[in-house]
C-alpha atoms as a PDB file:
ATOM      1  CA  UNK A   1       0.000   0.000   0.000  1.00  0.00           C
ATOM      2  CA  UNK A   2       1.476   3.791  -0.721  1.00  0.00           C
ATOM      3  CA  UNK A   3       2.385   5.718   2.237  1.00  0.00           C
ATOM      4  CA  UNK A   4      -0.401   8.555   2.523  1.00  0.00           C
ATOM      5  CA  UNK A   5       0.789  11.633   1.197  1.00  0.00           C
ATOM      6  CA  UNK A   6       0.675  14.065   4.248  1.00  0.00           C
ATOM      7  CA  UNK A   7       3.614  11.430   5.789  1.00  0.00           C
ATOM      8  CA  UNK A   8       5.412  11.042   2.551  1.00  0.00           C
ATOM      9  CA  UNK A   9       5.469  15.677   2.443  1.00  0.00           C
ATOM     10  CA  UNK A  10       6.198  15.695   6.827  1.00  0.00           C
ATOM     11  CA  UNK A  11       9.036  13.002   6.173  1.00  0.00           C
ATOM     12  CA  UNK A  12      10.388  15.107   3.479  1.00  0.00           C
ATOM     13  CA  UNK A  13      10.041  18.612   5.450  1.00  0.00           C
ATOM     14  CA  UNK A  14      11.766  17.518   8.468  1.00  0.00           C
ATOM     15  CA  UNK A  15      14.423  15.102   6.718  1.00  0.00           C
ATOM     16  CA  UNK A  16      15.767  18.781   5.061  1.00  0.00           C
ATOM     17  CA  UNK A  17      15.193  21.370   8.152  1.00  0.00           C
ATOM     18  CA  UNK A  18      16.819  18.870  10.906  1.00  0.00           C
ATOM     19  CA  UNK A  19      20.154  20.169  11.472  1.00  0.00           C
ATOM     20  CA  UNK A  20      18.388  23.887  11.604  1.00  0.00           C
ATOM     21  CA  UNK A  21      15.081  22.377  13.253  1.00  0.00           C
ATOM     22  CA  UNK A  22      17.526  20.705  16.367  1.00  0.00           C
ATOM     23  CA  UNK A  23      20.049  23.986  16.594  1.00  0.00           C
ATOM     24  CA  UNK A  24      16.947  26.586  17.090  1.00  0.00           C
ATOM     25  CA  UNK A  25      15.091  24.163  19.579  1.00  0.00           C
ATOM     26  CA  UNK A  26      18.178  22.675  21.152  1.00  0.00           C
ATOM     27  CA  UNK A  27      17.742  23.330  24.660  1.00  0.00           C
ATOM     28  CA  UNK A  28      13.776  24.731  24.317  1.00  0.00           C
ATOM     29  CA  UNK A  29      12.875  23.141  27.734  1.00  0.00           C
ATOM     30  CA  UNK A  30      14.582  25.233  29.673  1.00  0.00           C
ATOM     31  CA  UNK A  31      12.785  28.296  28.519  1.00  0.00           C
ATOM     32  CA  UNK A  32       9.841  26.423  29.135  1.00  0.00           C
ATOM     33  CA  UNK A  33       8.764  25.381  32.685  1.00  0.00           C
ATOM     34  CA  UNK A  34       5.267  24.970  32.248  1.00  0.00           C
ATOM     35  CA  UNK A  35       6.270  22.314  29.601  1.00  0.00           C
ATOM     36  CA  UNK A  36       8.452  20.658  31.978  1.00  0.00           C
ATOM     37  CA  UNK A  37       5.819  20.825  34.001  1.00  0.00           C
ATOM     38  CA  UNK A  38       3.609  18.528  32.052  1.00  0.00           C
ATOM     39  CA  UNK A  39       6.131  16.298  31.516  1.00  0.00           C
ATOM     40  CA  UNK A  40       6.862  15.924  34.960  1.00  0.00           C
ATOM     41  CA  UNK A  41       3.385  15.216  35.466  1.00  0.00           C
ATOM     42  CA  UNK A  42       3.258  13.069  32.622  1.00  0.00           C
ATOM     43  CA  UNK A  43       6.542  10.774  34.430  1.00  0.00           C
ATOM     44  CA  UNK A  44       4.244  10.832  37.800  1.00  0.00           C
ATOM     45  CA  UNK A  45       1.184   9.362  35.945  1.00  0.00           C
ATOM     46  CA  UNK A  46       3.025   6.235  34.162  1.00  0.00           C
ATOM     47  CA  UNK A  47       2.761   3.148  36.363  1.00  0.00           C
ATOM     48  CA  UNK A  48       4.270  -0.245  35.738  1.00  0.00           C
ATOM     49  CA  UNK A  49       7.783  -1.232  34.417  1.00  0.00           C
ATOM     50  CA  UNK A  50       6.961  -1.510  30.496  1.00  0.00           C
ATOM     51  CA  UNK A  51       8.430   1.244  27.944  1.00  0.00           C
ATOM     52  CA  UNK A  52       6.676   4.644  27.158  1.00  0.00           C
ATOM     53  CA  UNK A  53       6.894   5.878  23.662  1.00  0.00           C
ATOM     54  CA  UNK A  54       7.735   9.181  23.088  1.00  0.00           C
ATOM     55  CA  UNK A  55       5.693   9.125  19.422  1.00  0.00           C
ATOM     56  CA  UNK A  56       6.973  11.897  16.690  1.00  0.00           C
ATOM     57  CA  UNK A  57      10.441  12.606  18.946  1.00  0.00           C
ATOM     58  CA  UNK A  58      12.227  14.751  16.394  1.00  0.00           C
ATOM     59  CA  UNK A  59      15.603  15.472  17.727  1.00  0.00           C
ATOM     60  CA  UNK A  60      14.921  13.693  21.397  1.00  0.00           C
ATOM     61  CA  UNK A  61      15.148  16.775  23.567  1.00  0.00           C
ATOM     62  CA  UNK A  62      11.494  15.511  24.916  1.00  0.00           C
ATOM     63  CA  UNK A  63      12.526  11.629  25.055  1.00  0.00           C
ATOM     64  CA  UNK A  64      16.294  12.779  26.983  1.00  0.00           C
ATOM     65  CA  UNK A  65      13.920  14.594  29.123  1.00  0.00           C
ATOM     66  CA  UNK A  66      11.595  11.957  30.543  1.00  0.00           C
ATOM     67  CA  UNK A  67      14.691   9.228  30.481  1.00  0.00           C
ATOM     68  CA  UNK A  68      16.348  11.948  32.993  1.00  0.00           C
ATOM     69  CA  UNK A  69      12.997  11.724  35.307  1.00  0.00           C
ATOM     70  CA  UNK A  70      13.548   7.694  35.114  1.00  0.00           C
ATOM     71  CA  UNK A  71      11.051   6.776  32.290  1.00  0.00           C
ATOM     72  CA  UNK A  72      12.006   3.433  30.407  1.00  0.00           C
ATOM     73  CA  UNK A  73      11.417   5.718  27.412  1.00  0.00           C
ATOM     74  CA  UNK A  74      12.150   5.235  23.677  1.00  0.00           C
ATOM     75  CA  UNK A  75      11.403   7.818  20.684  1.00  0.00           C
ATOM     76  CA  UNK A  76       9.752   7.283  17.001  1.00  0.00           C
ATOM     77  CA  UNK A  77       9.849   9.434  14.493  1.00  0.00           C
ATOM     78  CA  UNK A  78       9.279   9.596  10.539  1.00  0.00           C
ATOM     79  CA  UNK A  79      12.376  11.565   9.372  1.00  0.00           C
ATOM     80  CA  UNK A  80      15.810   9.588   9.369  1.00  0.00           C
ATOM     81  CA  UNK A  81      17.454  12.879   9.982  1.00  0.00           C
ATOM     82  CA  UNK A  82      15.880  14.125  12.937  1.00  0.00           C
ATOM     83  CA  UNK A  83      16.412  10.245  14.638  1.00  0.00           C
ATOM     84  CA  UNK A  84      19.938  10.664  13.380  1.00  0.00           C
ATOM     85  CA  UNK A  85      20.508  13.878  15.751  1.00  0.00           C
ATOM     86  CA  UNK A  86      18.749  12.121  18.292  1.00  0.00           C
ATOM     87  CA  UNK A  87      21.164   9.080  18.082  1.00  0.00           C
ATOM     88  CA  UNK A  88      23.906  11.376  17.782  1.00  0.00           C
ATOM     89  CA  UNK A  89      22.856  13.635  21.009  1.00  0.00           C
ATOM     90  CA  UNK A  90      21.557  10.628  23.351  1.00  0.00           C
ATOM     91  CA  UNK A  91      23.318   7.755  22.557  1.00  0.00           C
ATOM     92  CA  UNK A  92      22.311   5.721  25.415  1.00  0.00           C
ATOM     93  CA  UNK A  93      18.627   6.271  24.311  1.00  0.00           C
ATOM     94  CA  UNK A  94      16.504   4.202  21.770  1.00  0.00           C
ATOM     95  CA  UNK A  95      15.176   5.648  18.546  1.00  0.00           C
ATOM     96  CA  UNK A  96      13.140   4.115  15.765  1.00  0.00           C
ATOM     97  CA  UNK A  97      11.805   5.305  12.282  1.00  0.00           C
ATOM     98  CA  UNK A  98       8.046   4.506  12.442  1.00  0.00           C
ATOM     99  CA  UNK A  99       4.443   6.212  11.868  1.00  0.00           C
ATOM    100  CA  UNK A 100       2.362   7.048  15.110  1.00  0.00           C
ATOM    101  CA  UNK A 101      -0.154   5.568  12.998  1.00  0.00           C
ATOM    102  CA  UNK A 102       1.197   1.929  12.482  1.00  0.00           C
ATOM    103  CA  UNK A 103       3.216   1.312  15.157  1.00  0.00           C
ATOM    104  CA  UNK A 104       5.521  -2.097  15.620  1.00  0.00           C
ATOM    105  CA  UNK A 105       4.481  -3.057  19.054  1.00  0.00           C
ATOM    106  CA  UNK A 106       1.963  -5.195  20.740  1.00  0.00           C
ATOM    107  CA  UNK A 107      -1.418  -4.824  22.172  1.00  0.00           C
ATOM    108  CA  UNK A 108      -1.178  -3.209  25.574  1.00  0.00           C
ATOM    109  CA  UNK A 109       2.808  -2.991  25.269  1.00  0.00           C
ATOM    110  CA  UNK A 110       3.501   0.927  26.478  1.00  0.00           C
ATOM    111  CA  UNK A 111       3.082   1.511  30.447  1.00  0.00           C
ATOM    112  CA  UNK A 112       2.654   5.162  29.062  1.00  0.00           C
ATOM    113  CA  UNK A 113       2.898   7.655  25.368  1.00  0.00           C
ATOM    114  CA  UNK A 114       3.222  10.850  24.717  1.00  0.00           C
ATOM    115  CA  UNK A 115       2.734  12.781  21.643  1.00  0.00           C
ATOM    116  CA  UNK A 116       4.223  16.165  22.119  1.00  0.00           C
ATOM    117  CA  UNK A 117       3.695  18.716  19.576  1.00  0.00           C
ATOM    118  CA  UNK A 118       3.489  15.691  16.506  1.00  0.00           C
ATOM    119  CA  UNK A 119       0.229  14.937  15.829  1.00  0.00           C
ATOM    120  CA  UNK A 120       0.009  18.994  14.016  1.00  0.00           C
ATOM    121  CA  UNK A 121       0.481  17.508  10.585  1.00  0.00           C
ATOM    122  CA  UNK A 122      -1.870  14.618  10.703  1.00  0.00           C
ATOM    123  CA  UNK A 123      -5.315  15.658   8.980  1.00  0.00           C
ATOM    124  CA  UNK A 124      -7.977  15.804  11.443  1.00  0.00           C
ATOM    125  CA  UNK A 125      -9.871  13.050   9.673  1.00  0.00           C
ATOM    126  CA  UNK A 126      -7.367  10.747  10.391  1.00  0.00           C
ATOM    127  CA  UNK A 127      -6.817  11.556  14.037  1.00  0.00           C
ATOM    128  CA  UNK A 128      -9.144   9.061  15.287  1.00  0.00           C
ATOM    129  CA  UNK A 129      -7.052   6.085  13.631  1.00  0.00           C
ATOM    130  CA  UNK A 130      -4.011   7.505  15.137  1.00  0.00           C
ATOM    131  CA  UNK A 131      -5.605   7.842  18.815  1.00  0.00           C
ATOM    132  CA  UNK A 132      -7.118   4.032  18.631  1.00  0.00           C
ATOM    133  CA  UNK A 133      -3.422   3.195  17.506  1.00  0.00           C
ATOM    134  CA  UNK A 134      -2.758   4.650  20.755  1.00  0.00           C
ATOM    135  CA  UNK A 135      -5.223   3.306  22.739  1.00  0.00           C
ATOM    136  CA  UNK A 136      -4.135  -0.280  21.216  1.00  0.00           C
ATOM    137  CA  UNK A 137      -0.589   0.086  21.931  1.00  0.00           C
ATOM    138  CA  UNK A 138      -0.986   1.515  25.789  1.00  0.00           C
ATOM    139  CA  UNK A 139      -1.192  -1.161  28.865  1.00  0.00           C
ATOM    140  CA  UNK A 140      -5.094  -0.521  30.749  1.00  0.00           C
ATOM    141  CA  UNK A 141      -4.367   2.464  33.059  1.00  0.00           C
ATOM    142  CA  UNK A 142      -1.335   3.922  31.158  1.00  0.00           C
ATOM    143  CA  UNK A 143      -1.202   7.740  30.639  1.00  0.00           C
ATOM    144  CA  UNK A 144      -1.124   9.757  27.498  1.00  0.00           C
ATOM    145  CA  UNK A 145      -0.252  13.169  26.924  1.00  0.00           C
ATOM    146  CA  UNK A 146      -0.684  14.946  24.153  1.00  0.00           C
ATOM    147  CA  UNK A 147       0.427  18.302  22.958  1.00  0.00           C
ATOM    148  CA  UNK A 148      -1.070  20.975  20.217  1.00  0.00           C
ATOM    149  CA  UNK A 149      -1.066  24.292  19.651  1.00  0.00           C
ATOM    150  CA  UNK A 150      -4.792  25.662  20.343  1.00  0.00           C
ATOM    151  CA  UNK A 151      -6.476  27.389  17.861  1.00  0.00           C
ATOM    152  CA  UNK A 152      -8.286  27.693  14.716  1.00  0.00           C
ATOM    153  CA  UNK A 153      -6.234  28.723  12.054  1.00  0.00           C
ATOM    154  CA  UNK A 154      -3.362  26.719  10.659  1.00  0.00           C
ATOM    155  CA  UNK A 155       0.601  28.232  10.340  1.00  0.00           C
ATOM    156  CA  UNK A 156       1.885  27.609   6.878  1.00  0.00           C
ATOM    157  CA  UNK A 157       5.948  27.532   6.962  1.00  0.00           C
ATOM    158  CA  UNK A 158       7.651  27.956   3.284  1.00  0.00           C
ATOM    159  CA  UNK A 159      10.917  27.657   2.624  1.00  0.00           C
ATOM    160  CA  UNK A 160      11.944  27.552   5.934  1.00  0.00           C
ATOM    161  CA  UNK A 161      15.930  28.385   6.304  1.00  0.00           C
ATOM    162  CA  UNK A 162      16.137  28.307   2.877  1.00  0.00           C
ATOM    163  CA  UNK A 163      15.364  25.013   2.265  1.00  0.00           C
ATOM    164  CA  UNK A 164      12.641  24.219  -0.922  1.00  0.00           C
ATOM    165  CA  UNK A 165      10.448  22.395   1.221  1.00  0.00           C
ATOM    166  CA  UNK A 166       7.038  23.294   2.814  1.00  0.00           C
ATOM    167  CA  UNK A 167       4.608  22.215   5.666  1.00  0.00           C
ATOM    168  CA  UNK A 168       1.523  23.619   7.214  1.00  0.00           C
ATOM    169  CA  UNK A 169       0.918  23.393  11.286  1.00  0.00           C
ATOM    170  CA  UNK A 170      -2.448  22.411  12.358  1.00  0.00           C
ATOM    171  CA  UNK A 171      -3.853  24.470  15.273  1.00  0.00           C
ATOM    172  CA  UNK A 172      -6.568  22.316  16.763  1.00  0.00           C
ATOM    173  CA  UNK A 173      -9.276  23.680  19.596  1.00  0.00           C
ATOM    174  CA  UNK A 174      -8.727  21.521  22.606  1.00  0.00           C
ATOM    175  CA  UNK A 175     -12.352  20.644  22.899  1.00  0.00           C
ATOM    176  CA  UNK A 176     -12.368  18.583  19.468  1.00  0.00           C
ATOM    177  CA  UNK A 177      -8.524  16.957  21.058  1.00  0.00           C
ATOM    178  CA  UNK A 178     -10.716  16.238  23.756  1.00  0.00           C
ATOM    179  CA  UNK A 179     -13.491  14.850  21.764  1.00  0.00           C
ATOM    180  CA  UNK A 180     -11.295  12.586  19.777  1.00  0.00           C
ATOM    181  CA  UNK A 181      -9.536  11.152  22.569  1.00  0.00           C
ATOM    182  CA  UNK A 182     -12.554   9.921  24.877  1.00  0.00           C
ATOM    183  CA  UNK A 183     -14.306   8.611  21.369  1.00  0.00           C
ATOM    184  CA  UNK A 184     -11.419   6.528  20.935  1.00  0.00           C
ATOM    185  CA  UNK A 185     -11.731   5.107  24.820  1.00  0.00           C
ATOM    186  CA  UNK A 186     -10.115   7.135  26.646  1.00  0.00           C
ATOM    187  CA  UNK A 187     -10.635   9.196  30.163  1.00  0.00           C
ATOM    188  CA  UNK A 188     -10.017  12.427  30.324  1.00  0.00           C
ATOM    189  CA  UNK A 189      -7.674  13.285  32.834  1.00  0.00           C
ATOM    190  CA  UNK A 190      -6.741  16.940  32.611  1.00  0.00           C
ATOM    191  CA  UNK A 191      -6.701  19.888  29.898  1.00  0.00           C
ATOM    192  CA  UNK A 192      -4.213  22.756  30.241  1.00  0.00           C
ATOM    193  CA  UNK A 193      -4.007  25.884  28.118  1.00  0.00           C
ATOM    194  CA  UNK A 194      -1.369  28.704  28.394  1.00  0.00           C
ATOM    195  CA  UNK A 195      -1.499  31.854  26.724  1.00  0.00           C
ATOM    196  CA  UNK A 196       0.933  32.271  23.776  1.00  0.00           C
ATOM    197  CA  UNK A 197       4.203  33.938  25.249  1.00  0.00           C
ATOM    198  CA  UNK A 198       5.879  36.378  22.300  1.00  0.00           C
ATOM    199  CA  UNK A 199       9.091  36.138  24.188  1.00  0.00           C
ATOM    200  CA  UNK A 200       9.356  32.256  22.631  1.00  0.00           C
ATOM    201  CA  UNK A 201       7.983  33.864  18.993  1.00  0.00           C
ATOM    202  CA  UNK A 202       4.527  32.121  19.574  1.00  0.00           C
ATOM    203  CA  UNK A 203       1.432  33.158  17.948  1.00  0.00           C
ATOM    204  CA  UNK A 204      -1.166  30.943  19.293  1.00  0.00           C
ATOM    205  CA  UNK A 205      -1.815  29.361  22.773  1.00  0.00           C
ATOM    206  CA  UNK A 206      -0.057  25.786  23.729  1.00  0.00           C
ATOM    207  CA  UNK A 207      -2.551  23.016  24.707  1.00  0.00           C
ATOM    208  CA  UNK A 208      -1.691  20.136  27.073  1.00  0.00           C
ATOM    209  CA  UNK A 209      -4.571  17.102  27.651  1.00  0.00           C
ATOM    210  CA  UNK A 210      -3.562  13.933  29.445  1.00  0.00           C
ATOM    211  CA  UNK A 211      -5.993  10.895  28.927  1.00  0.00           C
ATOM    212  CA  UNK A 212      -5.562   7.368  30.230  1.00  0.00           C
ATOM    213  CA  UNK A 213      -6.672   3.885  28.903  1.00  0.00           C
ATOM    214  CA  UNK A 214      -9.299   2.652  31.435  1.00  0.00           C
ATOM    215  CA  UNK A 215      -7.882   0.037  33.792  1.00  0.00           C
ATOM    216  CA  UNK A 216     -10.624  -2.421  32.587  1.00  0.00           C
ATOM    217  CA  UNK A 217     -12.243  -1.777  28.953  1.00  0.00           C
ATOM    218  CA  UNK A 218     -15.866  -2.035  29.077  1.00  0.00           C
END
């Protein structure tokens, strides 16, 4: 079967900006505590000893993150590039090439997933596929947290540093997020909007919503 096109053009966008991409965010966390924040939370929330996925890692800032607050954690990612900083930057850590949407793991495998800022370029049509991907991949009670920016309208970026590539951002309003997640079986833990901050260059807010996999599915 051909890969769907919106994968083929994200693969393609971030293969070219990584180097760039990984310089300009290197270090992002630390500017942001309220992130940290939620993925502290997210660390205190995963219970049992099987892996969490950090799904759409990019350069692994996120996934170095959570393996320095003890998580088993691994990253996936489409782009060869961005996995190839992350190997290069965390060797000790696990990366593998992979769609959030067809993931090679078993039923119930993860203890806990996060998709932090990734699921922006996957059409909202197909984000119920890509949460029940989730949901099948998660242990019953594991956490997920999942990061967006909020909003309406999406950010187109051409030509970014140069490079002749091009991808558009999907703002999504936290109440559909919200909507998608519970029809795919989750709970609802928490939802968590900040205010865009224009010292980071931000032009919309920044949406956090942790769900879990019931403990027993109906």
């Amino acid at each position: 079967m051909a890969e769907p096109d919106f994968l083929t053009t994200t693969r393609t966008f971030y293969d070219a900006i990584a180097e760039d991409y990984a310089t300009l965010f290197r270090d992002a966390l630390m500017t942001r505590p309220l992130e940290r924040a939620m993925l502290g939370l997210f660390a205190e929330l995963v219970d049992g000893d099987g892996p969490v996925a950090d799904l759409g890692c990019g350069p692994g800032e996120a996934t170095a993150h959570l393996a320095a607050l003890g998580l088993p954690v691994f990253g996936v990612d489409l782009s060869e590039s961005m996995l190839a900083i992350a190997r290069r930057d965390n060797p000790r850590l696990r990366f593998e090439q992979g769609s959030m949407l067809e993931l090679d793991l078993p039923d119930g495998a993860l203890s806990g997933a996060m998709s932090f800022y990734s699921s922006i370029h996957t059409p909202m049509e197909k984000l119920p596929a890509l949460f029940a991907e989730c949901h099948r991949v998660l242990a019953p009670g594991a956490p997920l947290l999942v990061a967006f920016q909020a909003g309406e309208e999406h950010r187109h970026h051409d030509r970014p540093w140069g490079h002749p590539v091009a991808l558009t951002f999907q703002r999504r309003r936290p109440q559909d997020m919200a909507d998608l997640l519970t029809a795919a079986g989750f709970t609802l833990l928490s939802r968590t909007v900040r205010e865009a901050d224009p010292a980071l260059d931000e032009t919309s807010p920044q949406a956090f919503l942790f769900a879990r996999k019931p403990a027993a599915d109906a």
